[in-house]
Protein backbone atom coordinates (compact mmCIF):
# COMPACT_ATOMS: atom_id res chain seq x y z
CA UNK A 1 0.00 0.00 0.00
CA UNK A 2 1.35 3.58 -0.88
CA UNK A 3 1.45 6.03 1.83
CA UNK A 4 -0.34 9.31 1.23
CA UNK A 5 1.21 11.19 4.02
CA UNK A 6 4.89 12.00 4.98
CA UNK A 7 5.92 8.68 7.41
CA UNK A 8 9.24 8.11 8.98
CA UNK A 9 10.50 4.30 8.75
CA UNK A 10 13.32 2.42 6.77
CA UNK A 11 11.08 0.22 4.67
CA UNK A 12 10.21 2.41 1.64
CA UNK A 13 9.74 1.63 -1.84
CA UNK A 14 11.74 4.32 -4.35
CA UNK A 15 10.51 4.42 -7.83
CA UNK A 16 10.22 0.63 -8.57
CA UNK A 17 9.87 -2.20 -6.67
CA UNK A 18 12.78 -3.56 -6.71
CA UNK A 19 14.32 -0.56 -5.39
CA UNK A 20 12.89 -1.73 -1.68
CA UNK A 21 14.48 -1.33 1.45
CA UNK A 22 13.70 -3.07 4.38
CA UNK A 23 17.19 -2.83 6.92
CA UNK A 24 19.07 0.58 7.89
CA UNK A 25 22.04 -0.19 5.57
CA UNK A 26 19.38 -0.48 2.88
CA UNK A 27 17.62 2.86 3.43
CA UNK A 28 21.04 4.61 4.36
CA UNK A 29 22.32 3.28 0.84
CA UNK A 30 19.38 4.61 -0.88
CA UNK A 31 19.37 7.68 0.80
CA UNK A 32 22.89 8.63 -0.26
CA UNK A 33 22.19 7.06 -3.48
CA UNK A 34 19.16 9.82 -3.97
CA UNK A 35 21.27 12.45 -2.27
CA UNK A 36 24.37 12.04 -4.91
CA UNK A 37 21.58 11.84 -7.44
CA UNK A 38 20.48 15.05 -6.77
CA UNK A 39 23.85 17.09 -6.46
CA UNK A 40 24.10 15.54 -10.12
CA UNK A 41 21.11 16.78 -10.93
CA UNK A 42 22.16 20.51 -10.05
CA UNK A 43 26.10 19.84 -11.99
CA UNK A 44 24.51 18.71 -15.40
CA UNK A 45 22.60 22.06 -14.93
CA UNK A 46 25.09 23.96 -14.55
CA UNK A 47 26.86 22.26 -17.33
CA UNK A 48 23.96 22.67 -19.40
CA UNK A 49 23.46 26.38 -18.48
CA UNK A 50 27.46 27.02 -19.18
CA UNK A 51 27.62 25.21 -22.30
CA UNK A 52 24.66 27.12 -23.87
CA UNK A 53 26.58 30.55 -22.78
CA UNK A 54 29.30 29.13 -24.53
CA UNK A 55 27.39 27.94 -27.44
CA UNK A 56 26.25 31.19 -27.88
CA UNK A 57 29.24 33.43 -27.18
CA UNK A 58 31.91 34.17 -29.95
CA UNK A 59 34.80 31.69 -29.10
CA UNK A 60 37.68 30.19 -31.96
CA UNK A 61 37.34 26.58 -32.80
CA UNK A 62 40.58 26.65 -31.07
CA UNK A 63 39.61 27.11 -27.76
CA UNK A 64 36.12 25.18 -27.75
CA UNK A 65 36.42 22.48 -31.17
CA UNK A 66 32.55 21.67 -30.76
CA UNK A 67 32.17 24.98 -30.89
CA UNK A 68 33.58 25.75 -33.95
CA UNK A 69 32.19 28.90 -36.27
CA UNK A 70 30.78 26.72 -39.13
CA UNK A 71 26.72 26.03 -38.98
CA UNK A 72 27.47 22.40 -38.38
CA UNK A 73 29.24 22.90 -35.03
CA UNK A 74 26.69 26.10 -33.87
CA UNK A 75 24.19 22.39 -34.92
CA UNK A 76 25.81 19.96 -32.95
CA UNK A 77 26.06 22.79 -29.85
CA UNK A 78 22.19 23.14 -30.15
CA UNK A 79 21.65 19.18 -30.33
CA UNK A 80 23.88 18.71 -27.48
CA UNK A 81 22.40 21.02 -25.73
CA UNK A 82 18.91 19.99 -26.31
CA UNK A 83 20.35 16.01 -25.30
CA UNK A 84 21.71 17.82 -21.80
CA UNK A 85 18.39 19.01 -21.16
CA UNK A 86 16.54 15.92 -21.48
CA UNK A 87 18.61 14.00 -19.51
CA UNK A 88 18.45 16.64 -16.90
CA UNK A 89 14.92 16.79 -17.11
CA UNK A 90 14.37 13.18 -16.86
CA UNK A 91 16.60 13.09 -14.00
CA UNK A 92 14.66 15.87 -12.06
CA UNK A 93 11.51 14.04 -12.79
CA UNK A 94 12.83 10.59 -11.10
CA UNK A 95 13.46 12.67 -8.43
CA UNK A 96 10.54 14.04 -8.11
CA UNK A 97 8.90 10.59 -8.35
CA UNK A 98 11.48 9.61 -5.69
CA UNK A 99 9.91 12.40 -3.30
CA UNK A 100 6.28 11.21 -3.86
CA UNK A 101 7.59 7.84 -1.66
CA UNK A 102 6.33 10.05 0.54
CA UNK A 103 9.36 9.19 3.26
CA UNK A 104 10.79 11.90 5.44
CA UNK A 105 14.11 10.73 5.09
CA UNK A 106 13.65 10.24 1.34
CA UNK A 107 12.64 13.88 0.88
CA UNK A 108 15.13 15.27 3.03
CA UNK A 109 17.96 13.46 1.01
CA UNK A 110 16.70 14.67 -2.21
CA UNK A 111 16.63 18.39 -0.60
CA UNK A 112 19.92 18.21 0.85
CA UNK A 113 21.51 16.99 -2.05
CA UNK A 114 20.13 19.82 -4.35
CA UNK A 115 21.14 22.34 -1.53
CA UNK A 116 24.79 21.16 -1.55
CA UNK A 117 24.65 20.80 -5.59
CA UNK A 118 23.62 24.11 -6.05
CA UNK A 119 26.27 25.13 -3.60
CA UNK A 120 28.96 23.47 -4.99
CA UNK A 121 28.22 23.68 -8.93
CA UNK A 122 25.53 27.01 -9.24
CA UNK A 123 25.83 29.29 -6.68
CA UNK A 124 28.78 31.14 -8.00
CA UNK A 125 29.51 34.89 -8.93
CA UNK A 126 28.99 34.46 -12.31
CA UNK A 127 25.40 33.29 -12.03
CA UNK A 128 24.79 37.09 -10.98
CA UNK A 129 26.02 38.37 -14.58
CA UNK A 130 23.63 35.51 -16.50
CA UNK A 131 20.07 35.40 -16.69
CA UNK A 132 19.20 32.08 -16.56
CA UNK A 133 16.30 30.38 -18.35
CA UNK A 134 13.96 28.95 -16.44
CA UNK A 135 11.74 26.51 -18.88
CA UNK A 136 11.55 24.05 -16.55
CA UNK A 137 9.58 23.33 -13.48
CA UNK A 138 11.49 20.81 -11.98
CA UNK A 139 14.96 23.54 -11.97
């Protein structure tokens, strides 16, 4: 049975069911699991974010080869960055789904790990000079 409410216990079910835990090592396994998981989450958005600056910004094929001044590169930047995006999104989304567990400790590992990503990988000086998109929900 799914619980509808926040409930604190070790024996959760995350995203499938064969991702069940049912001893501490288990649930702390899976909780640092979902916690890495989401500090990745917040680096391949950063990435993503960067790479479109740079996609976008007029560098020599020296310094950036995917990048280089021909359509086809300014073609494979766009693709690539579309690709980044997905998987980012997709990413987010298990989280998410993670979160809807509905376990304290599940939420609170997702939450921490975004709060250290974005501390290590977004939070920055530069982010202050960029205006980042924000077409997704889940960012």
């Amino acid at each position: 049975m799914m619980h509808m409410t926040f409930y604190w216990g070790k024996t959760v079910t995350i995203l499938v069911d064969s991702w069940r835990t049912d001893s501490w090592i288990s649930y702390l396994l899976s909780l640092i699991a979902l916690l890495l998981g989401s500090a990745f989450y917040q680096f391949l958005e950063d990435r993503r974010v960067r790479f479109k600056l740079l996609s976008k910004s007029n560098h020599s094929s020296l310094e950036i080869p995917l990048l280089a001044s021909r359509a086809g590169g300014r073609y494979a930047a766009r693709i690539f960055t579309a690709v980044l995006f997905g998987v980012n999104s997709a990413i987010g989304y298990l989280l998410m789904l993670a979160v809807m567990s509905f376990n304290g400790g599940v939420f609170l590992a997702v939450v921490i790990g975004l709060t250290l990503g974005y501390y290590a990988f977004r939070s920055g000086a530069e982010e202050d000079l960029i205006a980042l998109d924000k077409s997704c929900a889940c960012s």
